[in-house]
C-alpha atoms as a PDB file:
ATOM      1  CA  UNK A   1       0.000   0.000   0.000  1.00  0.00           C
ATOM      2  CA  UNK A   2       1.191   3.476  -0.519  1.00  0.00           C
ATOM      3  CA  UNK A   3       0.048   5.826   1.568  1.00  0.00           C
ATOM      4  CA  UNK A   4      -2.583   6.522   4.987  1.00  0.00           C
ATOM      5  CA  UNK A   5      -4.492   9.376   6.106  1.00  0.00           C
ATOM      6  CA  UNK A   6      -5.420   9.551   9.356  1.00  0.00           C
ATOM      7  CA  UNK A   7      -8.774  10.474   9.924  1.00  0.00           C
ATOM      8  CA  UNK A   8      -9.565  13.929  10.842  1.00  0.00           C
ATOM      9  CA  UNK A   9      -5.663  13.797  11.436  1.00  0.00           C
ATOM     10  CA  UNK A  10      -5.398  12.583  14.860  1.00  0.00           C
ATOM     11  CA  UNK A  11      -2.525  10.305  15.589  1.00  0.00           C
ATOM     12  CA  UNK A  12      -0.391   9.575  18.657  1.00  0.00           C
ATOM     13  CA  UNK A  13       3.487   8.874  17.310  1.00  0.00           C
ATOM     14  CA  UNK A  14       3.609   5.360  17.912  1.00  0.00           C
ATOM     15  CA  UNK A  15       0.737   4.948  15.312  1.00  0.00           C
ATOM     16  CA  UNK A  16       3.582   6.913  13.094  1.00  0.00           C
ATOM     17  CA  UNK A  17       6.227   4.212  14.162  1.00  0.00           C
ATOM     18  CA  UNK A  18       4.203   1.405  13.082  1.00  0.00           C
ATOM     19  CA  UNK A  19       2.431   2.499  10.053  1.00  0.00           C
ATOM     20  CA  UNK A  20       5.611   3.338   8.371  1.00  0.00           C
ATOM     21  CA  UNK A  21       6.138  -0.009   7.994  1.00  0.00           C
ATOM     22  CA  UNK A  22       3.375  -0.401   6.047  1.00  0.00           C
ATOM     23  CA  UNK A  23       2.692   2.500   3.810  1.00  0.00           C
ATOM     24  CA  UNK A  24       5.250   4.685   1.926  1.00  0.00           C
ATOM     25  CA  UNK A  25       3.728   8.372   2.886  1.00  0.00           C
ATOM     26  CA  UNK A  26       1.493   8.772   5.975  1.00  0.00           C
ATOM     27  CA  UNK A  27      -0.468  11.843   5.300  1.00  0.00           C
ATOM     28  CA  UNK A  28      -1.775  14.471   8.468  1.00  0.00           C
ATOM     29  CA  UNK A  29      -3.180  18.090   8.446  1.00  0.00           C
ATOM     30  CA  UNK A  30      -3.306  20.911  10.613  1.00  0.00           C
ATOM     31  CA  UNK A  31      -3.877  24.148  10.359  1.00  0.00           C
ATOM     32  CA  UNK A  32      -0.576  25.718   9.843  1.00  0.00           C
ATOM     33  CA  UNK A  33       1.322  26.580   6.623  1.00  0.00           C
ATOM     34  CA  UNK A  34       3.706  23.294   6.431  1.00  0.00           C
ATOM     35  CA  UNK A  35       6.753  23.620   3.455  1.00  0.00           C
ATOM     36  CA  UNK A  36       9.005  20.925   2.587  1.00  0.00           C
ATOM     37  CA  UNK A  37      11.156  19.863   0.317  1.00  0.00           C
ATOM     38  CA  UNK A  38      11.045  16.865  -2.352  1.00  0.00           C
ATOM     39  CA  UNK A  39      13.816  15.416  -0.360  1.00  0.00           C
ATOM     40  CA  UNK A  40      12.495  16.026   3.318  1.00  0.00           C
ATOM     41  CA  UNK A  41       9.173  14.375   1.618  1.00  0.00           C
ATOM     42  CA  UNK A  42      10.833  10.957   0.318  1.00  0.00           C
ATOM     43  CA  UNK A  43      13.217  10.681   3.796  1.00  0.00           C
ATOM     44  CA  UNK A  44      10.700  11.536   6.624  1.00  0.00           C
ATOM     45  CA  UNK A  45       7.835   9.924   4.729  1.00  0.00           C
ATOM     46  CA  UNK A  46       5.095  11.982   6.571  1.00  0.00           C
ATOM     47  CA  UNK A  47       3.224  14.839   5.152  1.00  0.00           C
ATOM     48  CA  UNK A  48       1.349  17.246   6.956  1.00  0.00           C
ATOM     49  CA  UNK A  49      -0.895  19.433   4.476  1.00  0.00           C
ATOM     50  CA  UNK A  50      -3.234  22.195   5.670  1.00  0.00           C
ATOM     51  CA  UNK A  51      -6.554  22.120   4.999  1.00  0.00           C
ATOM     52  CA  UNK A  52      -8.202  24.652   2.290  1.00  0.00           C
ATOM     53  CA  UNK A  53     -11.819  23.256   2.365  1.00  0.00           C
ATOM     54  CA  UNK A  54     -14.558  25.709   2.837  1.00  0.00           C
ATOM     55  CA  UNK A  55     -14.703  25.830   6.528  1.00  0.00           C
ATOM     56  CA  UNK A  56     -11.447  27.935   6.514  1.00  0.00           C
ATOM     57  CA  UNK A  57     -12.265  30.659   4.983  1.00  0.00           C
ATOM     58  CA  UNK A  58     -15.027  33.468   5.417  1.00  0.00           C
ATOM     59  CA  UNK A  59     -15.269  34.456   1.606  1.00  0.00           C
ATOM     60  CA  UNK A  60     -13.740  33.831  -1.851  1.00  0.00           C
ATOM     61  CA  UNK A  61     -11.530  36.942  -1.794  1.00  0.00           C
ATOM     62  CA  UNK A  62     -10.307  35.795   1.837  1.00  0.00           C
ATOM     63  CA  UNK A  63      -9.697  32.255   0.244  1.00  0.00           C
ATOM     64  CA  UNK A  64      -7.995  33.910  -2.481  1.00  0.00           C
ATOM     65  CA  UNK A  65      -5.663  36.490  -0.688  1.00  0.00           C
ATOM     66  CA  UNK A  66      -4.294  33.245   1.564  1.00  0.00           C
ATOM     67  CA  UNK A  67      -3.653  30.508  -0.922  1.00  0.00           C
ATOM     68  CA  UNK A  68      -1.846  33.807  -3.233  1.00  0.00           C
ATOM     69  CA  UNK A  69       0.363  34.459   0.372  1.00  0.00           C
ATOM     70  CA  UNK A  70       0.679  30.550   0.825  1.00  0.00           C
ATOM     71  CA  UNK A  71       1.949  30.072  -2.972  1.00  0.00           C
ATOM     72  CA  UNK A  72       3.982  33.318  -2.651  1.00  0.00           C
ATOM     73  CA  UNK A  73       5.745  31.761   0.231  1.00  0.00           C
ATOM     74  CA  UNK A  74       6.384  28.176  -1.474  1.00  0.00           C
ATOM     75  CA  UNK A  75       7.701  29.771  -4.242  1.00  0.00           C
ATOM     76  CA  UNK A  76      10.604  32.306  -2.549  1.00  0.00           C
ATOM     77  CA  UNK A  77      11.357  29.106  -0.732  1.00  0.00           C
ATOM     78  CA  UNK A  78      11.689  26.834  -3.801  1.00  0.00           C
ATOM     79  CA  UNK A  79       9.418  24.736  -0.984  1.00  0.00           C
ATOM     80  CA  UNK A  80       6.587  22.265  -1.888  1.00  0.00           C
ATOM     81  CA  UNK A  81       2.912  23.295  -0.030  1.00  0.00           C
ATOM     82  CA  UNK A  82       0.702  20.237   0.831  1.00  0.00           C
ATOM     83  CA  UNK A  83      -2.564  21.291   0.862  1.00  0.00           C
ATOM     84  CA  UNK A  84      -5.755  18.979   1.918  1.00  0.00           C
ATOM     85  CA  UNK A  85      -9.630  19.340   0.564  1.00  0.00           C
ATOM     86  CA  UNK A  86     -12.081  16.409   0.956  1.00  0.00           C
ATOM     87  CA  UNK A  87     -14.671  17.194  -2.042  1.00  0.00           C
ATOM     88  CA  UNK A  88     -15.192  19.580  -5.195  1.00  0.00           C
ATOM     89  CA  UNK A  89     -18.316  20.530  -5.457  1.00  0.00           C
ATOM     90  CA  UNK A  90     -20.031  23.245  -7.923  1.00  0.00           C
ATOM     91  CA  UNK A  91     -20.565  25.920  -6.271  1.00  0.00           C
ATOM     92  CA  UNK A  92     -19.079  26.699  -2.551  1.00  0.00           C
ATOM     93  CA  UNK A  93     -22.161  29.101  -1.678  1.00  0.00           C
ATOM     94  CA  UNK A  94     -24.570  26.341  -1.696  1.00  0.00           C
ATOM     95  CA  UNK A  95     -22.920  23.178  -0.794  1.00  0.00           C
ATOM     96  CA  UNK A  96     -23.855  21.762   2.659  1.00  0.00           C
ATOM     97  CA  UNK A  97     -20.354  19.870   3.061  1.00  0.00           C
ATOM     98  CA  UNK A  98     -17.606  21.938   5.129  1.00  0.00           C
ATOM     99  CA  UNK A  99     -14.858  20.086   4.182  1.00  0.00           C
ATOM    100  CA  UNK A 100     -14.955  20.881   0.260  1.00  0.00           C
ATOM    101  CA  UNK A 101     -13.848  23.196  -2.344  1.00  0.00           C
ATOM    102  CA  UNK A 102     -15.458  24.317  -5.133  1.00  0.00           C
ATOM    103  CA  UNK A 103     -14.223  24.082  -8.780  1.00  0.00           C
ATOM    104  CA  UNK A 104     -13.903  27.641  -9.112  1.00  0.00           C
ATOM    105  CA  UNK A 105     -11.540  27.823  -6.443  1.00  0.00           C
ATOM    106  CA  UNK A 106      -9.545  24.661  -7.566  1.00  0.00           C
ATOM    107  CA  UNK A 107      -9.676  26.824 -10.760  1.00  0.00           C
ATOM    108  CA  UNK A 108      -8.395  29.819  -9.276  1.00  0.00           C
ATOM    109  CA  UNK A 109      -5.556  27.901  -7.776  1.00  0.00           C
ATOM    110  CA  UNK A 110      -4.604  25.821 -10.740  1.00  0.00           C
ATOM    111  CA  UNK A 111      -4.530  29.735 -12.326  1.00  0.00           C
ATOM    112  CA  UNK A 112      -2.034  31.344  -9.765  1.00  0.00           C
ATOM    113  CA  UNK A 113       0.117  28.147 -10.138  1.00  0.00           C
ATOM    114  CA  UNK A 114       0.616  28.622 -13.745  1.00  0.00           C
ATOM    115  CA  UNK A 115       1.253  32.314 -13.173  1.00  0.00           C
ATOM    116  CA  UNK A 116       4.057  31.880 -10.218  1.00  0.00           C
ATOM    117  CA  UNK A 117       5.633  28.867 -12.449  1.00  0.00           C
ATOM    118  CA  UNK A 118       4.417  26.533  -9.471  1.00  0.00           C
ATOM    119  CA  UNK A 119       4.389  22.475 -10.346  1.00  0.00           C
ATOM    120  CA  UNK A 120       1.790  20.291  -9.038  1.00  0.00           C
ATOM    121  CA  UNK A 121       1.999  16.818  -7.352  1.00  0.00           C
ATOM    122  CA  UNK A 122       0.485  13.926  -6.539  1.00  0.00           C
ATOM    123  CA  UNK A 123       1.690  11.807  -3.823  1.00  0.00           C
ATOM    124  CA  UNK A 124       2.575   9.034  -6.203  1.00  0.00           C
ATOM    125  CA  UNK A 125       5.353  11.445  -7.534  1.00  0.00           C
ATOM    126  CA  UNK A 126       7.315  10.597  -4.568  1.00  0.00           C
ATOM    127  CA  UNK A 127       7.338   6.777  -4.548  1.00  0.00           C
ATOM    128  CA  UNK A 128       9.789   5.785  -7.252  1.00  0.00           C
ATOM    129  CA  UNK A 129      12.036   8.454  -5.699  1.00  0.00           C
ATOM    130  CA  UNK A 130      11.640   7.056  -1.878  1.00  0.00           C
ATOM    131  CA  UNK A 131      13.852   4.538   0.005  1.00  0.00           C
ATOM    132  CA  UNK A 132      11.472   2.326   0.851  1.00  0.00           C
END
């Protein structure tokens, strides 16, 4: 198997410990802004992504200003910034689900990545890189 999320991301560390053995990438969240490195990824093996479902933030230009300020900050770092949503949904205004993002949003940040030169990845990106 390749990687675990732990649900609402609540671990203790021994959990860590163990499940390593199993799974390649163990993936957390939190509320902080977490950067990394590819390399720091594929050695420690544990991700910790913040969360930019709909709960977060109080408007579109709030969601906006902080994912511009979080991909600023990934990119004067040369820094990779895990980011966590559970659903995309159609429109954020009248979805019912807290944890979700809408596609204009997902469309806003695929945007801003092209314009700040920004590459996207998927976990698996990591795997055939990993000592495992």
């Amino acid at each position: 198997m390749y990687s675990f999320a732990f649900p609402n991301g609540l671990y203790v560390p021994y959990q860590i410990t163990e499940l390593l053995k199993y799974f390649r990438i163990l993936r957390l969240f939190n509320n902080k802004i977490n950067l990394y490195s590819f390399e720091e990824i594929c050695d420690n093996r544990v991700i910790i992504s913040q969360s930019i479902d709909k709960n977060k933030f109080s408007s579109d230009e709030n969601f906006k200003q902080q994912i511009f300020y979080r991909f600023c900050l990934a990119k004067i770092t040369n820094s990779i910034y895990p980011c966590t949503s559970h659903e995309i949904v159609e429109d954020i205004e009248t979805s019912t689900n807290n944890y979700s993002i809408s596609k204009d949003r997902l469309q806003y940040m695929f945007d801003k990545m092209d314009e700040l030169k920004l590459r996207s990845y998927k976990y698996s990106d990591f795997y055939d890189a990993m000592y495992w």
